[in-house]
N, C-alpha and C. Protein backbone atom coordinates (compact mmCIF):
# COMPACT_ATOMS: atom_id res chain seq x y z
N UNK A 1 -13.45 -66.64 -16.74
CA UNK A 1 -14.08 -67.56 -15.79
C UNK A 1 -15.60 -67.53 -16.00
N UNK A 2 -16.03 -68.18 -16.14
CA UNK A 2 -18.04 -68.61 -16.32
C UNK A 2 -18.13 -68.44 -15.06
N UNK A 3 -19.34 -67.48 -15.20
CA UNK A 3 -20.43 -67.89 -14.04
C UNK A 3 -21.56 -68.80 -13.55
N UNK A 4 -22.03 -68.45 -12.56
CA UNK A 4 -23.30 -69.48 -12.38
C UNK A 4 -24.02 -69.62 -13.41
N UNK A 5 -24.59 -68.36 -13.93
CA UNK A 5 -25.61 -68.52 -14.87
C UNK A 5 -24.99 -69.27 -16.46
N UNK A 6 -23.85 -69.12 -16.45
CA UNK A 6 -23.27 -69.74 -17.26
C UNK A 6 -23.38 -70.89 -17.13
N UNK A 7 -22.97 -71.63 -16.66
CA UNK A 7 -22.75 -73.02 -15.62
C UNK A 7 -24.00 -73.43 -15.66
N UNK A 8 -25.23 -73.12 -15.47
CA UNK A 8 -26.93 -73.38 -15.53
C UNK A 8 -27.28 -73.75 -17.09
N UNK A 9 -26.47 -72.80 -18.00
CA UNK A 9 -27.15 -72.83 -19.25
C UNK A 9 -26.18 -73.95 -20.06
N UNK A 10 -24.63 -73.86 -19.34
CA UNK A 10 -24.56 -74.97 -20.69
C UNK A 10 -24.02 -76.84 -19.49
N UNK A 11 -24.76 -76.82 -18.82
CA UNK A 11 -24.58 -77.90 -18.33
C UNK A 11 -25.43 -79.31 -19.00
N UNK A 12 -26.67 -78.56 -18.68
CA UNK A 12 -27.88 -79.41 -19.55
C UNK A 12 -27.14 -79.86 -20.77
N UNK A 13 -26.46 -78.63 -21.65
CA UNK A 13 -26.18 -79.33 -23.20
C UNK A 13 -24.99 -80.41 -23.02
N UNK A 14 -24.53 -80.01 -22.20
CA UNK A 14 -22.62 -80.81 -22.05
C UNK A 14 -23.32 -82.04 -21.88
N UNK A 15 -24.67 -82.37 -20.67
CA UNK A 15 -24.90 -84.06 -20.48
C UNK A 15 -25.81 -84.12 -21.99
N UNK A 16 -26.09 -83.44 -22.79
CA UNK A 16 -27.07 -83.73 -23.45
C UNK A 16 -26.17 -84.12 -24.97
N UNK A 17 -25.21 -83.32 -24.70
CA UNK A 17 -23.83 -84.04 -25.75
C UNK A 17 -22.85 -85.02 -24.93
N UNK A 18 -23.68 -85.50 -24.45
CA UNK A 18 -22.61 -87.02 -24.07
C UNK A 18 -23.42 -87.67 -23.95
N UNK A 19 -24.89 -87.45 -23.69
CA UNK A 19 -25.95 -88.74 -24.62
C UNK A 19 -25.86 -88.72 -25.30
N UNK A 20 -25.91 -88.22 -26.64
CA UNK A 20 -26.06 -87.94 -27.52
C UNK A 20 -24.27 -88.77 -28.34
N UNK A 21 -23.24 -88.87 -27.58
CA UNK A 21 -22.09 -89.74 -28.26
C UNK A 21 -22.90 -91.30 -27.84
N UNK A 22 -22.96 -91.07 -26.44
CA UNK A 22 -23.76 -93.07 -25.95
C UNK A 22 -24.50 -93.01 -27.47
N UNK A 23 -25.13 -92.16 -27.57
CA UNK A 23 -26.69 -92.99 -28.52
C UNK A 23 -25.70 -92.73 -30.04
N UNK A 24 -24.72 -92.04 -30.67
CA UNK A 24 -24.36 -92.27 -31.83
C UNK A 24 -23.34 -93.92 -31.95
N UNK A 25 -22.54 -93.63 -30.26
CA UNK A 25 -21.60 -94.95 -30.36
C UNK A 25 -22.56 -96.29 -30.71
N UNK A 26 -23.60 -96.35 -29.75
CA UNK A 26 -24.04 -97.66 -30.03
C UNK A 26 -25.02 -97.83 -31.34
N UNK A 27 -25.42 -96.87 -31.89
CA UNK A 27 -26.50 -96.99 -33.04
C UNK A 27 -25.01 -97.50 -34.11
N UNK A 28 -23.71 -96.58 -34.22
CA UNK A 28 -23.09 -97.08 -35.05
C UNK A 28 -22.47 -98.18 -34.91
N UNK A 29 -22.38 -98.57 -33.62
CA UNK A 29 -22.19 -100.39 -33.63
C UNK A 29 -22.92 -101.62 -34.33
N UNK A 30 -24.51 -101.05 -33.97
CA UNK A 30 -25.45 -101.57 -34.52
C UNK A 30 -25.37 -101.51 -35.99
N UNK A 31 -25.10 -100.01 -36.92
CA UNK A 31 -24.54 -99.97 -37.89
C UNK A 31 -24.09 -101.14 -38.85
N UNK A 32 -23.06 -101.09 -38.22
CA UNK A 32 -21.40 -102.07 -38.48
C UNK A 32 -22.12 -103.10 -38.28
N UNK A 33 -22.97 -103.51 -37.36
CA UNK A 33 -23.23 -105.25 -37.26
C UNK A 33 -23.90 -105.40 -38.40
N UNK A 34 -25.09 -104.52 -39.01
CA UNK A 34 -25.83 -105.11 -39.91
C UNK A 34 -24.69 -104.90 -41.07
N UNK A 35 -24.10 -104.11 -41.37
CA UNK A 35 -23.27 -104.16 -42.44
C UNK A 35 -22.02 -105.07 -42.86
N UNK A 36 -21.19 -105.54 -41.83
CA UNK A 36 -20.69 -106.62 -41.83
C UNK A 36 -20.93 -107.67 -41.28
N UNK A 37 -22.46 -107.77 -40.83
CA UNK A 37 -22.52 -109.22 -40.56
C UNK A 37 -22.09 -108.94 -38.86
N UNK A 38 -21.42 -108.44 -38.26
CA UNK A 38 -20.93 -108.89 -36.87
C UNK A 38 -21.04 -107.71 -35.92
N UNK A 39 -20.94 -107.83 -35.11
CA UNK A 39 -20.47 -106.58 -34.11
C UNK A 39 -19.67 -105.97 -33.95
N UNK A 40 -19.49 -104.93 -34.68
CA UNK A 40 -18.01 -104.46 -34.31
C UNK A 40 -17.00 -104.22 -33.56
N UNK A 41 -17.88 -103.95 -32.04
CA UNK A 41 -17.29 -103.83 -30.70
C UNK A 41 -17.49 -104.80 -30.01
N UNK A 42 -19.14 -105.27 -30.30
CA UNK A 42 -19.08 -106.57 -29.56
C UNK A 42 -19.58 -106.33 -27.75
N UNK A 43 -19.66 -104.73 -27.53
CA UNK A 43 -19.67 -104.95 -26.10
C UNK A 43 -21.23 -105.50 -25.23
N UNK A 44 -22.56 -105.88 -25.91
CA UNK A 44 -23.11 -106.29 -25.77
C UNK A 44 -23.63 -107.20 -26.57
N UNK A 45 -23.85 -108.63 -25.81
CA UNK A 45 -24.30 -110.14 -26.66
C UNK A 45 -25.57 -109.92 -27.05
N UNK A 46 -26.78 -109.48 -26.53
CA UNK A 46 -28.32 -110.10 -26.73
C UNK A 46 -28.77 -108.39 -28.01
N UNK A 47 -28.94 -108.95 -29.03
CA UNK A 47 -29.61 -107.95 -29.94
C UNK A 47 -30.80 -107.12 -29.45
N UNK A 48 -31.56 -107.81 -28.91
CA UNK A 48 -32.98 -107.76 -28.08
C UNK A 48 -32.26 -106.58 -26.89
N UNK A 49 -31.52 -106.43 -25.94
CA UNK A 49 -31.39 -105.74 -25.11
C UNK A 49 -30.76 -104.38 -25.74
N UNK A 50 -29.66 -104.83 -26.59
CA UNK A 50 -29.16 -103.62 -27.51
C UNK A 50 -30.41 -102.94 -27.94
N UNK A 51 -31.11 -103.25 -28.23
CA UNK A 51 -32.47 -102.56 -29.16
C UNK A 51 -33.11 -101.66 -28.46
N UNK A 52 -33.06 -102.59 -27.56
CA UNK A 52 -34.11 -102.07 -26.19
C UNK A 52 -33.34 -100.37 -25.84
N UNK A 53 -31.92 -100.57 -25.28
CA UNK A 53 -31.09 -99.27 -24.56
C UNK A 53 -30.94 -98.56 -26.18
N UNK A 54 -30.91 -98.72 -27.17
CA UNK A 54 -31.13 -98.11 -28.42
C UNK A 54 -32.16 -97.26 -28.28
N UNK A 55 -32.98 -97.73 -28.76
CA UNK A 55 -34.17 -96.96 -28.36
C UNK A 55 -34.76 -95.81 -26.66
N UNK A 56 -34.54 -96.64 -25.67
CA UNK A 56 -34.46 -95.86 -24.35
C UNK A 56 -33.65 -94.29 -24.52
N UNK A 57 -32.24 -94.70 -25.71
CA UNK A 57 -31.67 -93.27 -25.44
C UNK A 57 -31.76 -92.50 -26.19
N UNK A 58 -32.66 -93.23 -27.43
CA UNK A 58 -32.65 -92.00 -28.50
C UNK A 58 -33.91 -91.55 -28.09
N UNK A 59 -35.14 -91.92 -27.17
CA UNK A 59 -36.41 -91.33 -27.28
C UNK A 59 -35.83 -90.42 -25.61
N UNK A 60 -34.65 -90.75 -24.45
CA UNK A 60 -34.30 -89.97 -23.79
C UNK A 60 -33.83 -88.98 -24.33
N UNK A 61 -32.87 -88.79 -25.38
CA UNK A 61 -32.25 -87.96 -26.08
C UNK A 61 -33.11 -87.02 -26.32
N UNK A 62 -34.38 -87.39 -27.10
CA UNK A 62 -34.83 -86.62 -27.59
C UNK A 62 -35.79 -85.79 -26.48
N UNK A 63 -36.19 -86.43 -25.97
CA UNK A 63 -37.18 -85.86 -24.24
C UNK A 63 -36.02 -84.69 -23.68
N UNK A 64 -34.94 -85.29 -23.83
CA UNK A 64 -34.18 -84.26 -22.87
C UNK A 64 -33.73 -83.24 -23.98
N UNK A 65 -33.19 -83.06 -25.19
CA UNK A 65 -33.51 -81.51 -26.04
C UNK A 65 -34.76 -80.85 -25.44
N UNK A 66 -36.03 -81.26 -26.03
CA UNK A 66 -37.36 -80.47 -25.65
C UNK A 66 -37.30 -80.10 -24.18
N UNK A 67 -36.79 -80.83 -22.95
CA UNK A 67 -36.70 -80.43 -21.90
C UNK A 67 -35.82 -79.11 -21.83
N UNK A 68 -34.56 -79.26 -22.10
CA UNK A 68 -34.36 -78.47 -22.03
C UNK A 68 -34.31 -77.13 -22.83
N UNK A 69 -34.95 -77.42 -24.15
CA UNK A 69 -35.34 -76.17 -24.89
C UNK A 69 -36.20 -75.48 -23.93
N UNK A 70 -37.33 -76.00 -23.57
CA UNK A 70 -38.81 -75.75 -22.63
C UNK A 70 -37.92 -75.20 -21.15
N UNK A 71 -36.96 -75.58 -20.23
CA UNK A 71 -36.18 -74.76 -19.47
C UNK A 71 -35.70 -73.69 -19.56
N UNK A 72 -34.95 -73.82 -20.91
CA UNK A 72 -34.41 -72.08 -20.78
C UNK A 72 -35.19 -71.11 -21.46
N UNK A 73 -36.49 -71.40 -22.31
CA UNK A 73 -37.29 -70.57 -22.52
C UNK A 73 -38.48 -70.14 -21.63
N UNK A 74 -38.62 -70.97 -20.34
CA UNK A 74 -39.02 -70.34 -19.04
C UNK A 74 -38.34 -69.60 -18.39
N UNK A 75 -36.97 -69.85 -18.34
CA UNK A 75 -35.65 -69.09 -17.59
C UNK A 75 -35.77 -68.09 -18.15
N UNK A 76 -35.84 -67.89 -19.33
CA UNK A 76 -36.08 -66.35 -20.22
C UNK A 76 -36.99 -65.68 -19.99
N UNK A 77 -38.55 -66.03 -20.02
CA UNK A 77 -39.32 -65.40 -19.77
C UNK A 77 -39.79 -64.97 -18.02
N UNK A 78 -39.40 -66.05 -17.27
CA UNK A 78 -39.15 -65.39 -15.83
C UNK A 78 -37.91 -64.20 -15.47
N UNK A 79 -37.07 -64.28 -16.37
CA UNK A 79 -35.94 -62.91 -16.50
C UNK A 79 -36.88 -61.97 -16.53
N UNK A 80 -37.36 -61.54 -18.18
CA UNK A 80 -38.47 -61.19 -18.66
C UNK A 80 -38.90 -60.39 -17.66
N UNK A 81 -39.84 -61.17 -17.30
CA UNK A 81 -41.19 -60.91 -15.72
C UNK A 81 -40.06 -60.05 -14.65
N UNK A 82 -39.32 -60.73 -14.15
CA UNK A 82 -38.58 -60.12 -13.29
C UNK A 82 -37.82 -58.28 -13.43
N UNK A 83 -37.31 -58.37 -14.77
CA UNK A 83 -37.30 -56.98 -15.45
C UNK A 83 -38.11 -56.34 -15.02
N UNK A 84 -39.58 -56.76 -15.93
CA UNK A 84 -40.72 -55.80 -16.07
C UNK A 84 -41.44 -55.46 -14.58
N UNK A 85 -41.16 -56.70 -13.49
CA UNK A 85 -41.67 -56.27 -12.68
C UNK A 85 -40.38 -55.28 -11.76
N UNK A 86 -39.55 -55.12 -11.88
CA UNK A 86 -38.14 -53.95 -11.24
C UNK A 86 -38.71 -52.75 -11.79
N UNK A 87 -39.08 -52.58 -12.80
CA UNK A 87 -39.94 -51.03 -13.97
C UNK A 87 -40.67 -51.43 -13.27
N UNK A 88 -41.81 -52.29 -13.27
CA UNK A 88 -42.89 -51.89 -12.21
C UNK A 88 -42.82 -50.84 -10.88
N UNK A 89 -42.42 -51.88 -10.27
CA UNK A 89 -41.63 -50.98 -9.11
C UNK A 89 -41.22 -49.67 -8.68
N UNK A 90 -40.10 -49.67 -9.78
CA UNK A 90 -39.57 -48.24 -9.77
C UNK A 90 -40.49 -47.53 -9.99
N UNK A 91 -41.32 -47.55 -11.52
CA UNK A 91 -42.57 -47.43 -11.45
C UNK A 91 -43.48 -46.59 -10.60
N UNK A 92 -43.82 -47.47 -9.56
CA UNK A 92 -44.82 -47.44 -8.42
C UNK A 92 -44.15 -46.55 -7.50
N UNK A 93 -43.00 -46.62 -7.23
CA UNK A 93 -41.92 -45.58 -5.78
C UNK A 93 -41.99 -44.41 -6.74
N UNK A 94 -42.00 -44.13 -7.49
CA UNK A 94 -41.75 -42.60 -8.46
C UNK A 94 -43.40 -41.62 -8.18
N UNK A 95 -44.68 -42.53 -8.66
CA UNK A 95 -45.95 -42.31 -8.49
C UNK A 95 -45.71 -41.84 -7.05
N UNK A 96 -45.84 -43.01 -5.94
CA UNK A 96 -46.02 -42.60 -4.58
C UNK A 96 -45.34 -41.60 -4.20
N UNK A 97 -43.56 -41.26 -4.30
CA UNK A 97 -43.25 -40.50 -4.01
C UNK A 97 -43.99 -39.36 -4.45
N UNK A 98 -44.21 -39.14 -5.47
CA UNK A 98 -44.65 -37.17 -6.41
C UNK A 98 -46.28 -37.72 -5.63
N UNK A 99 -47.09 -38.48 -5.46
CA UNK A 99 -48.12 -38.42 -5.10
C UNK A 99 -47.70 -37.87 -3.62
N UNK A 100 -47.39 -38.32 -2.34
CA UNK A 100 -47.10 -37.70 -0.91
C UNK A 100 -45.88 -36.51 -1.68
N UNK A 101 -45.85 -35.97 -2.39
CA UNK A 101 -44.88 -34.91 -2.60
C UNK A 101 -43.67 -35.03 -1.05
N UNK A 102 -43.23 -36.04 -1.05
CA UNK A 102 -41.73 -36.15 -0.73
C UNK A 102 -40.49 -35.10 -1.93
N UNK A 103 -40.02 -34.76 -0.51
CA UNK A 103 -38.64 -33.88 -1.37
C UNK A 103 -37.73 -34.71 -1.85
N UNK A 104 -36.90 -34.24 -2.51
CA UNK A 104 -35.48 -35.37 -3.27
C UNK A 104 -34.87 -35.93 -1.95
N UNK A 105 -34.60 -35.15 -1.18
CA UNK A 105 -33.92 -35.93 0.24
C UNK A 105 -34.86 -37.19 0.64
N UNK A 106 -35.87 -36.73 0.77
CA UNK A 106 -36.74 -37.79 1.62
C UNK A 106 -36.92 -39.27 0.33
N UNK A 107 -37.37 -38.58 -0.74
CA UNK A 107 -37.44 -39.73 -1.86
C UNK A 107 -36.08 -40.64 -1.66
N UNK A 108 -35.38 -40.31 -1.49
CA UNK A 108 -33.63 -40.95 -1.47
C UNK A 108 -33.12 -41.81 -0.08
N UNK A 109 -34.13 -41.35 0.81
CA UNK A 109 -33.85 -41.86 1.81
C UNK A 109 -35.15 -43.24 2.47
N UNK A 110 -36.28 -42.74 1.57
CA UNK A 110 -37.23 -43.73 1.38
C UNK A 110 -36.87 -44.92 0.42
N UNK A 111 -36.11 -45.03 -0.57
CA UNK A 111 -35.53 -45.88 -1.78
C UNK A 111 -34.28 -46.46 -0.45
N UNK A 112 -34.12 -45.99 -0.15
CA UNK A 112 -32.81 -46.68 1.29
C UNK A 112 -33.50 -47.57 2.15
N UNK A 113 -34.01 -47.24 2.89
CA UNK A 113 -34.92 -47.78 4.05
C UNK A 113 -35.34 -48.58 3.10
N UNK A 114 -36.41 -48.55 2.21
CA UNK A 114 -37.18 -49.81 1.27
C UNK A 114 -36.13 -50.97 1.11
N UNK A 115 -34.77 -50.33 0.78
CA UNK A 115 -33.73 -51.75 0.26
C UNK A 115 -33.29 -52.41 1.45
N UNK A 116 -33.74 -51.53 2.94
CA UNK A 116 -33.48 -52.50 4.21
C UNK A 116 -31.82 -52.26 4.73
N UNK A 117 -32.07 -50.58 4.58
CA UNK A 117 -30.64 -50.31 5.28
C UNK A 117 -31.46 -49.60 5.88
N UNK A 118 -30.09 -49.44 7.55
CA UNK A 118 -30.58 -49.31 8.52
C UNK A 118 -30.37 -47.75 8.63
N UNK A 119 -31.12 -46.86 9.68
CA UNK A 119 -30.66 -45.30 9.64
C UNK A 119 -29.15 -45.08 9.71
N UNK A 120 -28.12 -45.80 10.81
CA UNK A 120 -26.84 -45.08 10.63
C UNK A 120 -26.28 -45.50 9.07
N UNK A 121 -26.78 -46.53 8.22
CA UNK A 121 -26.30 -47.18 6.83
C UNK A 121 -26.72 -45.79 5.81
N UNK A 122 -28.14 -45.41 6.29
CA UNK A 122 -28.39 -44.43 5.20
C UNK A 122 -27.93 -42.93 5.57
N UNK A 123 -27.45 -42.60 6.92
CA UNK A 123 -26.60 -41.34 7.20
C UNK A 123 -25.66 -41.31 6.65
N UNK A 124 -24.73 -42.72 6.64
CA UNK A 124 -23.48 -42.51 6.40
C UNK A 124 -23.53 -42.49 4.72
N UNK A 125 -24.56 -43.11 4.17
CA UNK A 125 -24.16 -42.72 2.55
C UNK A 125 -24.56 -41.43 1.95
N UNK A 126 -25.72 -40.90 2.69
CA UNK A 126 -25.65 -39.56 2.55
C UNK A 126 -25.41 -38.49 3.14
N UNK A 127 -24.04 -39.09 3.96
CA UNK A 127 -23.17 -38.16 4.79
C UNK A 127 -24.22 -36.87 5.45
N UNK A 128 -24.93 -37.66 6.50
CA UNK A 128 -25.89 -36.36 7.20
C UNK A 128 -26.06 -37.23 8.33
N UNK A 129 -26.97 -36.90 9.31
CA UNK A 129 -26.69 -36.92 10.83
C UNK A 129 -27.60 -38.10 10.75
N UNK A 130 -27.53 -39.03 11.71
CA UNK A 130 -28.64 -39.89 12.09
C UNK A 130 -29.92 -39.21 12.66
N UNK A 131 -29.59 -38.16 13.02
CA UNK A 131 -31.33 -37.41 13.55
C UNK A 131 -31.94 -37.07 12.50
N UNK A 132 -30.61 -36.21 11.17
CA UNK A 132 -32.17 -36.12 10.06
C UNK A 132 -32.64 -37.07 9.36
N UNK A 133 -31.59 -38.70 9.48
CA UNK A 133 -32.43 -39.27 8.54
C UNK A 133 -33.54 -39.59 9.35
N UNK A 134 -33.59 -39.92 10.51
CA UNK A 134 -34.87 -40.49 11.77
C UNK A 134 -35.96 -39.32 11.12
N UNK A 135 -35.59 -38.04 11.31
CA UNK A 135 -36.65 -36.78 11.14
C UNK A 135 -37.64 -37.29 9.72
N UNK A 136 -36.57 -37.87 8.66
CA UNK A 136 -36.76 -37.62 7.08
C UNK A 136 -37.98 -38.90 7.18
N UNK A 137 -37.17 -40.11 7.98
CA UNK A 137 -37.96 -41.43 7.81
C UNK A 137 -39.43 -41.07 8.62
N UNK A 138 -39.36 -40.12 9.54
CA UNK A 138 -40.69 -39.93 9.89
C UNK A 138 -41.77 -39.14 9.29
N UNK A 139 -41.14 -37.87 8.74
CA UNK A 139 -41.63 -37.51 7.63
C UNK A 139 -42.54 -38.64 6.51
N UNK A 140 -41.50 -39.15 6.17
CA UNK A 140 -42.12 -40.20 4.63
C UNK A 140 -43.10 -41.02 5.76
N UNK A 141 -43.09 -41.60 6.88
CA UNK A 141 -43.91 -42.49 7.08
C UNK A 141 -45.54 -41.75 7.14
N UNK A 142 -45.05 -40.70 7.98
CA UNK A 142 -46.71 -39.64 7.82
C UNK A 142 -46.84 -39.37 6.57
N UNK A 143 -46.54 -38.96 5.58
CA UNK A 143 -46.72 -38.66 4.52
C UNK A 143 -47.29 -39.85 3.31
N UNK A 144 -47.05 -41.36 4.14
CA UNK A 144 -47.38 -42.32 3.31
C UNK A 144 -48.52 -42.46 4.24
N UNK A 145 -48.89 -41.98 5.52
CA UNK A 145 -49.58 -42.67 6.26
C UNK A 145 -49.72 -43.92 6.52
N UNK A 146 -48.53 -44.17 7.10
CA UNK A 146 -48.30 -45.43 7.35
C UNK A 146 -47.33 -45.08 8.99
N UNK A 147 -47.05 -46.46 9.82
CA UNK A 147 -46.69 -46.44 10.85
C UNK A 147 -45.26 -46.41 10.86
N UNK A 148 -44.64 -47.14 9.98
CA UNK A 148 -42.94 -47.69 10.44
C UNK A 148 -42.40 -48.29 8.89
N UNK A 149 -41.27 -48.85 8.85
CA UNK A 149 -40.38 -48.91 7.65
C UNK A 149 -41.95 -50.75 7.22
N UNK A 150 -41.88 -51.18 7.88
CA UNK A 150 -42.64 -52.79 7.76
C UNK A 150 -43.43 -52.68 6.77
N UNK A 151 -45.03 -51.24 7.04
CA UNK A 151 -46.06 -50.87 6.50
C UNK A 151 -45.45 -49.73 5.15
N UNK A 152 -44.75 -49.63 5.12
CA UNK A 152 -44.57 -48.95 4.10
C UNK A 152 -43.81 -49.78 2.75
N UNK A 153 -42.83 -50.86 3.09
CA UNK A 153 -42.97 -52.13 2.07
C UNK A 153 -43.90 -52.77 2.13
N UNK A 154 -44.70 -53.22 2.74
CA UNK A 154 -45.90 -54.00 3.05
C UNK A 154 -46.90 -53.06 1.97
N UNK A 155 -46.90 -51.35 2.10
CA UNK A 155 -47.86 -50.74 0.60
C UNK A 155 -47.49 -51.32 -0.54
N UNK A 156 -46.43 -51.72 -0.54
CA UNK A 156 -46.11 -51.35 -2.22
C UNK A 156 -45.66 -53.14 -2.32
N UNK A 157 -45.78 -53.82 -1.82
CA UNK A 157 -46.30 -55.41 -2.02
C UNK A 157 -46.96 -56.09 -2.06
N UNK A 158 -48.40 -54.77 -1.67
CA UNK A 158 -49.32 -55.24 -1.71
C UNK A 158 -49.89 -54.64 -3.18
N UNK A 159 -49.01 -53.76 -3.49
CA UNK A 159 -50.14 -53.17 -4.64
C UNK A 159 -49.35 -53.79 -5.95
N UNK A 160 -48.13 -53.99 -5.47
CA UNK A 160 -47.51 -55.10 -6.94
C UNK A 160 -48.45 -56.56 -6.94
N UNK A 161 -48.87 -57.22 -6.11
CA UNK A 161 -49.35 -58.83 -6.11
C UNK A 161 -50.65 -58.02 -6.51
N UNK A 162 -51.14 -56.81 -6.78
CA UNK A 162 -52.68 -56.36 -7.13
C UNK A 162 -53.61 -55.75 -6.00
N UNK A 163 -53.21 -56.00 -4.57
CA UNK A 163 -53.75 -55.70 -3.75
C UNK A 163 -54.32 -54.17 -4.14
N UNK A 164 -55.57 -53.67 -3.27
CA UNK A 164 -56.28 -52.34 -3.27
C UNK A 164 -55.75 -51.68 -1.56
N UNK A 165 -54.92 -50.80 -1.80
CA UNK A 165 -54.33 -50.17 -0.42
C UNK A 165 -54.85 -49.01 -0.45
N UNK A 166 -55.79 -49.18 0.62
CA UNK A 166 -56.20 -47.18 0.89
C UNK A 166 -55.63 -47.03 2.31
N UNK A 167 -54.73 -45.98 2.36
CA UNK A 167 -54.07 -45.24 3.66
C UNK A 167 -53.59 -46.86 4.84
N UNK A 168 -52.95 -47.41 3.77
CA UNK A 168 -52.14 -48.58 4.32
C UNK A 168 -53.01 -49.86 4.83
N UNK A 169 -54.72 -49.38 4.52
CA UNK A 169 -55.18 -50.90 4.96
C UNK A 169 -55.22 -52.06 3.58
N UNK A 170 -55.47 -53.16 3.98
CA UNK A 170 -55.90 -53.63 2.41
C UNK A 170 -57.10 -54.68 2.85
N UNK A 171 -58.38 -54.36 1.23
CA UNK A 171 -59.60 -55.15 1.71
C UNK A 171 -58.87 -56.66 1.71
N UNK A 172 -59.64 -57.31 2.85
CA UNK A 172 -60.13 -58.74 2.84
C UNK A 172 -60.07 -59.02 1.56
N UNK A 173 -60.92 -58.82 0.61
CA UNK A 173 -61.10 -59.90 -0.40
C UNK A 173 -59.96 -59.58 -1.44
N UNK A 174 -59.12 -58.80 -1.00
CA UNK A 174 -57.88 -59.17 -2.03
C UNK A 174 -56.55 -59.93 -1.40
N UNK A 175 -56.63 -60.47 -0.23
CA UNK A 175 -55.65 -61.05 0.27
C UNK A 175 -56.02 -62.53 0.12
């Protein structure tokens, strides 16, 4: 079964190979007329209009390859970006953590809270009480100096877009 992203990448070509029969059917009609003299199919009378949608689909044809060459080699390189910025990231939570020297518990439970699970979500996956994760999450928040779960994604979104964060404020002139 294809997926979405499947479905994204070869849709463009599927309409772009069925222009691509329009513009061979009628060029080889045109073909056949000059070669025998007549129309072969015949399904349009005025030469002048044939010429005209002749042309319209081979210079569409061709607009829409480069289009979509130029699509999925943005689609690629926003993958790309998106990668490099996840390594960023991780990145950046690895630094901060060993910088506030968070323990493995607390690092594990700060990577939780960041993904926007809630304390009984992160007790129950690391099978421990809802008081120590509350204890752990308060821990990491003093330790980041910061107030609550908000300001502590709010550090590290600000310092991926470039922002300058000292002890959770950020200057004016980088916002």
């Amino acid at each position: 079964m294809l997926k979405e992203a499947d479905w994204k990448a070869i849709a463009p070509w599927a309409l772009f190979g069925l222009q691509a029969i329009c513009v061979l059917f009628i060029v080889s009609e045109e073909v056949a007329g000059a070669i025998f003299g007549e129309q072969a199919i015949g399904i349009l009378e005025s030469d002048g209009l044939e010429y005209l949608i002749i042309t319209a689909l081979v210079v569409g044809l061709i607009a829409s390859g480069f289009e979509i060459r130029r699509g999925l080699k943005r689609q690629k390189r926003m993958e790309q970006q998106v990668k490099a910025a996840s390594g960023a990231f991780a990145s950046l939570l690895e630094e901060h953590f060993e910088l506030w020297k968070l323990t493995p518990s607390e690092a594990d439970v700060a990577l939780l809270a960041l993904k926007g699970f809630s304390i009984a979500e992160i007790a129950a996956f690391r099978q421990t009480a809802e008081g120590t994760v509350k204890a752990q999450c308060n821990a990491i928040y003093r330790k980041a100096g910061v107030s609550g779960r908000p300001q502590l994604l709010s550090l590290f979104i600000d310092e991926l877009l470039g922002g300058v964060v000292e002890a959770g404020n950020v200057r004016r002139s980088d916002l």
